[in-house]
Protein backbone atom coordinates (compact mmCIF):
# COMPACT_ATOMS: atom_id res chain seq x y z
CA UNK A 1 -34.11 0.66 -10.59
CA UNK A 2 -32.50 -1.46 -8.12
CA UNK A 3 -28.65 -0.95 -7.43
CA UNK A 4 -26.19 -3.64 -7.62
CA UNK A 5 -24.86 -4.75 -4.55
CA UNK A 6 -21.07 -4.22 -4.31
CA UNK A 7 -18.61 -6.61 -4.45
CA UNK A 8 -16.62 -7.75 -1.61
CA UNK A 9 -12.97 -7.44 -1.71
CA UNK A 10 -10.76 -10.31 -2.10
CA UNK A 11 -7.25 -11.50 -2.03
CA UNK A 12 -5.46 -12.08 -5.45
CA UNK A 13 -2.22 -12.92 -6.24
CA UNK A 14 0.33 -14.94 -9.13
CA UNK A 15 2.86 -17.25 -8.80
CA UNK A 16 6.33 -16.85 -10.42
CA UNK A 17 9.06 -18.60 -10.51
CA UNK A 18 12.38 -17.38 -10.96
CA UNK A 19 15.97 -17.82 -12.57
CA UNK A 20 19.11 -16.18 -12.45
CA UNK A 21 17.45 -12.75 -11.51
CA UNK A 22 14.54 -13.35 -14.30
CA UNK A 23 11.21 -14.29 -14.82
CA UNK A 24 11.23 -18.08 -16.05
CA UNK A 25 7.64 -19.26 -15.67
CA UNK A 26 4.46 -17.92 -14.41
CA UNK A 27 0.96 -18.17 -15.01
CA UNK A 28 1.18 -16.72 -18.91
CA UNK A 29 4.02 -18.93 -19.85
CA UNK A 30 2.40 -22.41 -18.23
CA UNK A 31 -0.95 -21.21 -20.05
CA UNK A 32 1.14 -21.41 -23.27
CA UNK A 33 3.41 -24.05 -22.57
CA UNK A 34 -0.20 -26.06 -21.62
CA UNK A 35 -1.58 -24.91 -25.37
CA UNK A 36 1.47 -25.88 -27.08
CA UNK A 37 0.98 -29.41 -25.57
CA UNK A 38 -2.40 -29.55 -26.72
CA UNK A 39 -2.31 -28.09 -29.54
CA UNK A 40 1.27 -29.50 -30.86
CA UNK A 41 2.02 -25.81 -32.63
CA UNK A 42 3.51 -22.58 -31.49
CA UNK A 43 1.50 -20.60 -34.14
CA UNK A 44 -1.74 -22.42 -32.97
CA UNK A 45 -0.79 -21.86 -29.18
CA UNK A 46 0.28 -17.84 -29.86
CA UNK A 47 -2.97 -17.55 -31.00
CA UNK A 48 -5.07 -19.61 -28.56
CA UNK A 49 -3.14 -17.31 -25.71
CA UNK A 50 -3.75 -14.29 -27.56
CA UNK A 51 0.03 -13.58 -28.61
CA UNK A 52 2.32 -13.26 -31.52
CA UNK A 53 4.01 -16.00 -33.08
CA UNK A 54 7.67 -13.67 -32.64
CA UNK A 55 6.64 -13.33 -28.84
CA UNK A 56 5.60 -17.22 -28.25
CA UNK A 57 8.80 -18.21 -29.85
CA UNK A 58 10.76 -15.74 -27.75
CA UNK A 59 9.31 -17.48 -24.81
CA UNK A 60 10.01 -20.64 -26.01
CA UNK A 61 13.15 -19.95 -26.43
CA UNK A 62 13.66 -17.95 -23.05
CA UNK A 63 12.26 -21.01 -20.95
CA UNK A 64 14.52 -23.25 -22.83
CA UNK A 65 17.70 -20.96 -22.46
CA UNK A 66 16.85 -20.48 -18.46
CA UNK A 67 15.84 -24.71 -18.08
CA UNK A 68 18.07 -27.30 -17.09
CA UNK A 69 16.71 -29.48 -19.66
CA UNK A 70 14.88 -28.26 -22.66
CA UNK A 71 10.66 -28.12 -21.79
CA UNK A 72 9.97 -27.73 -25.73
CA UNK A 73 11.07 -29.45 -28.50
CA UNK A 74 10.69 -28.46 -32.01
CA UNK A 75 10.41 -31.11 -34.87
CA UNK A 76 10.70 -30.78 -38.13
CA UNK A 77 9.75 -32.41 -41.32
CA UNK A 78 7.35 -36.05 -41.63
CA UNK A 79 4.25 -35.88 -43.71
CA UNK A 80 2.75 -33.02 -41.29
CA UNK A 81 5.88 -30.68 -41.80
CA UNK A 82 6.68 -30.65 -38.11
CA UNK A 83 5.58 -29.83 -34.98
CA UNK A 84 6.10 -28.64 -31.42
CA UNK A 85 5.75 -30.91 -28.78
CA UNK A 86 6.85 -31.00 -24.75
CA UNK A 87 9.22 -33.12 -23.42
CA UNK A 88 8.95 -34.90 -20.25
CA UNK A 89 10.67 -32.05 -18.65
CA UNK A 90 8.02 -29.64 -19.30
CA UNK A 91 5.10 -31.63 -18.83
CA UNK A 92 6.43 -32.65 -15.64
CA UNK A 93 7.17 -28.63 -14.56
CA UNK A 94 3.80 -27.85 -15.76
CA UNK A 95 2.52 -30.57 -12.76
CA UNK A 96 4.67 -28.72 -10.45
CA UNK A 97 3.18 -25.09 -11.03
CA UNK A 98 -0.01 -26.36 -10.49
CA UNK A 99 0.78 -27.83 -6.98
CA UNK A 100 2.32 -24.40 -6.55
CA UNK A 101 -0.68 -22.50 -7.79
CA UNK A 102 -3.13 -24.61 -5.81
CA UNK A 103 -1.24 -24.37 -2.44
CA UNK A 104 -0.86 -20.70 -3.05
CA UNK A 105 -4.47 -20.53 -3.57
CA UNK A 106 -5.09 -22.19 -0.19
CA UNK A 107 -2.80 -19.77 1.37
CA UNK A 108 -4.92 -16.83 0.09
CA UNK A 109 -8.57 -18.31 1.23
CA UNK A 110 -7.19 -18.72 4.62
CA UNK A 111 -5.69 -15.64 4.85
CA UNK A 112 -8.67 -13.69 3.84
CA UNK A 113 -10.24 -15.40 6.45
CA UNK A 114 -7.63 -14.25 9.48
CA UNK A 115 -8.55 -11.03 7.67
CA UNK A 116 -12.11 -10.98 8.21
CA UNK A 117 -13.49 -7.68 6.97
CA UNK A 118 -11.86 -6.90 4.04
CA UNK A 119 -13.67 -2.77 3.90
CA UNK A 120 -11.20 -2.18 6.83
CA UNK A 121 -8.22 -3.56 4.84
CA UNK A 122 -8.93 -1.66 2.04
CA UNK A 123 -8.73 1.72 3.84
CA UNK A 124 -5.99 0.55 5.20
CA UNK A 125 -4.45 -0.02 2.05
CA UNK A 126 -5.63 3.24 0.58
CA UNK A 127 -4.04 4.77 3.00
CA UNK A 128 -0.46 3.54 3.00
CA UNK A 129 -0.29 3.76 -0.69
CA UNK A 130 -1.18 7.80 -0.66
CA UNK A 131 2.20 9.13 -1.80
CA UNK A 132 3.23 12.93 -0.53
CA UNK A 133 6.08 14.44 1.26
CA UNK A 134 4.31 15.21 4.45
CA UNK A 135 5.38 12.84 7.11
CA UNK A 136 2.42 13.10 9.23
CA UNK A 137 -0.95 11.06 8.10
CA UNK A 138 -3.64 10.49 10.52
CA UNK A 139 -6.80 8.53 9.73
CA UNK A 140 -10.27 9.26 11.37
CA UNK A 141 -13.81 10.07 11.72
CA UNK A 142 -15.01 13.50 10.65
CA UNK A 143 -16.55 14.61 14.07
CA UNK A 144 -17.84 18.20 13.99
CA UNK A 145 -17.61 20.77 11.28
CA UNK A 146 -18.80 24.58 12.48
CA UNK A 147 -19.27 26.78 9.49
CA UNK A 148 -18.01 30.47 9.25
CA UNK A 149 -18.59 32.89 6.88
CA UNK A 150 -15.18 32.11 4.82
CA UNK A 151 -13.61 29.53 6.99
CA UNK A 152 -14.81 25.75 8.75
CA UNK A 153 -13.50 24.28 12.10
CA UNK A 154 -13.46 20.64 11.41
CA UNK A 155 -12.55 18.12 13.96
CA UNK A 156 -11.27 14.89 13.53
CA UNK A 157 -11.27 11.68 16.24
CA UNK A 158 -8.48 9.55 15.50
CA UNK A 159 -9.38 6.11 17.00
CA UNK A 160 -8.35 5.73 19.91
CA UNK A 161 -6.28 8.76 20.51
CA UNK A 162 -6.70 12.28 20.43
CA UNK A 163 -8.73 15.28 18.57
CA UNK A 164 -7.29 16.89 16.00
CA UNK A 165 -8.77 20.56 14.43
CA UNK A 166 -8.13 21.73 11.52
CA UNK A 167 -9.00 25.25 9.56
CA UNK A 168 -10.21 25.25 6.39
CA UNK A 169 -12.69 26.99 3.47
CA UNK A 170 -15.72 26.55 3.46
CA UNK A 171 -14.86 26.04 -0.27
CA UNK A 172 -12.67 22.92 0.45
CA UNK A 173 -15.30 21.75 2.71
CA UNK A 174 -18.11 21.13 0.09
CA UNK A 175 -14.88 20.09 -2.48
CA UNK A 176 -14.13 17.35 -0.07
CA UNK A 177 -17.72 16.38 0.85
CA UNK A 178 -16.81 16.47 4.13
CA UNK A 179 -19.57 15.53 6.70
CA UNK A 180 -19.80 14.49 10.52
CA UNK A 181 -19.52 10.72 10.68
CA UNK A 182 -17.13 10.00 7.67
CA UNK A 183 -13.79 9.15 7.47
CA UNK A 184 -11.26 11.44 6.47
CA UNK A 185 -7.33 12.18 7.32
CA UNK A 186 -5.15 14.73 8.63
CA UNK A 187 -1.45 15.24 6.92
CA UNK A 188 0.18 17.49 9.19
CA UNK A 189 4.03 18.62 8.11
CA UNK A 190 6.80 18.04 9.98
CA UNK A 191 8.15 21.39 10.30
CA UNK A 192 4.90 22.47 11.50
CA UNK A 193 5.20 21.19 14.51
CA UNK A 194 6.24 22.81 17.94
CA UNK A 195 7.95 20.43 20.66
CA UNK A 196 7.48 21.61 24.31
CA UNK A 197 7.24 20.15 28.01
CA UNK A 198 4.26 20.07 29.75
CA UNK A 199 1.69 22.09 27.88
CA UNK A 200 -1.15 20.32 29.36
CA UNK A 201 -2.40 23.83 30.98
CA UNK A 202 -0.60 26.13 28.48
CA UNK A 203 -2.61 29.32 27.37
CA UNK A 204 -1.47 29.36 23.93
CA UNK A 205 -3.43 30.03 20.32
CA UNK A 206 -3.00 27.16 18.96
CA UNK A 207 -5.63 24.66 18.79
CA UNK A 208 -3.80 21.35 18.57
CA UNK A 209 -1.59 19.96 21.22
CA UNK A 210 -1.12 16.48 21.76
CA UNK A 211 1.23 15.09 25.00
CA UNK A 212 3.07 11.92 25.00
CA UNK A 213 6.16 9.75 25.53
CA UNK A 214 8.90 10.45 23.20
CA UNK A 215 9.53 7.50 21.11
CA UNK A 216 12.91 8.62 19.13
CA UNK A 217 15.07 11.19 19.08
CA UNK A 218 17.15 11.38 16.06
CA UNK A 219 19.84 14.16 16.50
CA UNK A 220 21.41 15.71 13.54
CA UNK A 221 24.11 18.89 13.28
CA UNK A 222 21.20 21.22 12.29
CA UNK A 223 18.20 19.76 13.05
CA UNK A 224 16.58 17.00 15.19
CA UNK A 225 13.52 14.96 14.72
CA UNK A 226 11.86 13.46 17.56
CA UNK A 227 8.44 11.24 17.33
CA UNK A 228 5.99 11.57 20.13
CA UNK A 229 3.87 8.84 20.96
CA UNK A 230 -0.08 10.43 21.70
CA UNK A 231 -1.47 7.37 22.41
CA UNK A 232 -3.88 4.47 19.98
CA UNK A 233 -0.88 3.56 18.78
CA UNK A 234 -0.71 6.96 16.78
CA UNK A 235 2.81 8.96 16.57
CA UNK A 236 3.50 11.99 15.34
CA UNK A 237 6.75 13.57 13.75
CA UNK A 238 8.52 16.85 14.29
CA UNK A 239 11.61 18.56 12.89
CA UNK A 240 13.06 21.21 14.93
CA UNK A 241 16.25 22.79 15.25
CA UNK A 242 19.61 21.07 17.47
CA UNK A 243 19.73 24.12 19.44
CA UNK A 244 15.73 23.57 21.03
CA UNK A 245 16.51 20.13 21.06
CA UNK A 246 19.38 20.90 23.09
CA UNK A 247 17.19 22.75 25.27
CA UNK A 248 14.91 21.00 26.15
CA UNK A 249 17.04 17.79 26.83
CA UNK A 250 14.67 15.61 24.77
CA UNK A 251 15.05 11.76 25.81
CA UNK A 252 13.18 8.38 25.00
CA UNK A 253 10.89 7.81 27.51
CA UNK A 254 10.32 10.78 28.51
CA UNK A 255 6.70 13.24 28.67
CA UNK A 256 6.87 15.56 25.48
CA UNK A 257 3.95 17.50 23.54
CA UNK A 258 3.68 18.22 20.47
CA UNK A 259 1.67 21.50 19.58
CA UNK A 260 0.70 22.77 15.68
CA UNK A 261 -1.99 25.67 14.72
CA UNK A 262 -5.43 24.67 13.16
CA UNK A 263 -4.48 26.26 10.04
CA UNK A 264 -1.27 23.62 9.69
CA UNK A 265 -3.48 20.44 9.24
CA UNK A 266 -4.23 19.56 5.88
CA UNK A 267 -7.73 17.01 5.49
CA UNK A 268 -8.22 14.52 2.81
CA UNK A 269 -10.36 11.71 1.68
CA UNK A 270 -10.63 8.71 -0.65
């Protein structure tokens, strides 16, 4: 059996407009306003809309409370018992979202079209809206995993920057479906992170270290963080104490490295 091609991603979006810090019309409320026209009945329209009668009149009567000039008019009695009609007012704001809507359609289509592949915004998206406390989060390309008995090496290529290795089970491993060639990140904690001066030639155990400019320095009475840019646009975070800060005489500008153990990067995927 054949699979389905998937679907491309697109842009999407709704219009509202707004009132004295609420919601007056959008989409929903138009829709109804549109059936109420049509149909010349609130009960007809709740129910073409797929509403309650309660909740169409509470819109009604929301739109008309937030309007300069009423956009629905209730009658009452004649032969037919009544009615519900638009006024001018509200056919003629019903005309106006629909400029709205189409121009904000237009907007959409072209800017899908600055966007160009939408599988790379959608990673990108994915990853922004990944919510945890660690304020380190590196995307990249799964580029070698050596097996141990208990433990994997796995090392990632961030694009256009640096390696980073990380130490994990062999457990989390086949968890994560990891394998060479797919994308995966690295969340590496702050406070995990050792700041020194040219470690390019250091003989130390750890397997990560990554030199740079520093980009900020942001002292505090106890601690300091300080952001070290390691190049494709990639920066990484550390919190250490005022005293090393001190020490070292950290400045913008100026050559730093950041170093943190194998063991102290954390790998995820989508």
């Amino acid at each position: 059996m054949a699979k389905c091609p998937k679907q491309s991603i697109e842009l999407d979006g709704s219009i509202w407009f707004q009132k004295a810090q609420n919601r007056f019309l959008g989409g929903d409320r138009i829709a109804l306003l549109e059936k109420i026209d049509e149909l010349g009945s609130i009960n007809s329209a709740a129910k073409a809309v797929g509403i309650s009668y309660k909740t169409a009149w509470h819109l009604v009567n929301m739109i008309n409370n937030l309007s300069e000039k009423p956009l629905v008019d209730r009658m009452t009695g004649g032969k037919g018992g009544g009615g519900t009609l638009l006024t001018k007012e509200g056919k003629k704001v019903i005309e106006q979202f629909r400029v709205v809507q189409e121009e904000h359609r237009k907007f959409l289509e072209n800017l899908e079209e600055r966007l160009g592949e939408t599988k790379n915004l959608y990673q990108f998206l994915r990853r922004i809206s990944m919510r945890i406390s660690a304020r380190n989060i590196f995307s990249g390309i799964v580029e070698q995993i050596t097996r141990g008995a208990v433990n994997a090496e796995v090392v990632l290529a961030l694009p256009n920057g640096p390696l980073i290795t990380s130490v994990i089970t062999i457990g989390a491993v086949d968890n994560l479906g990891l394998k060479e060639g797919m994308n995966a990140y690295a969340i590496i904690k702050s406070n995990s992170i050792i700041i020194g001066r040219d470690l390019h030639d250091a003989r130390i155990s750890a397997r990560n270290i990554m030199c740079g400019t520093v980009g900020k320095v942001i002292e505090g009475p106890v601690s300091t963080e300080v952001d070290v840019e390691i190049g494709g646009g990639n920066v990484i975070s550390a919190i250490i104490t005022h005293g090393s800060s001190e020490k070292l005489g950290l400045r913008e500008g100026e050559h730093a490295c950041a170093v943190f153990k194998a063991s102290s990067v954390i790998l995820g995927v989508n």
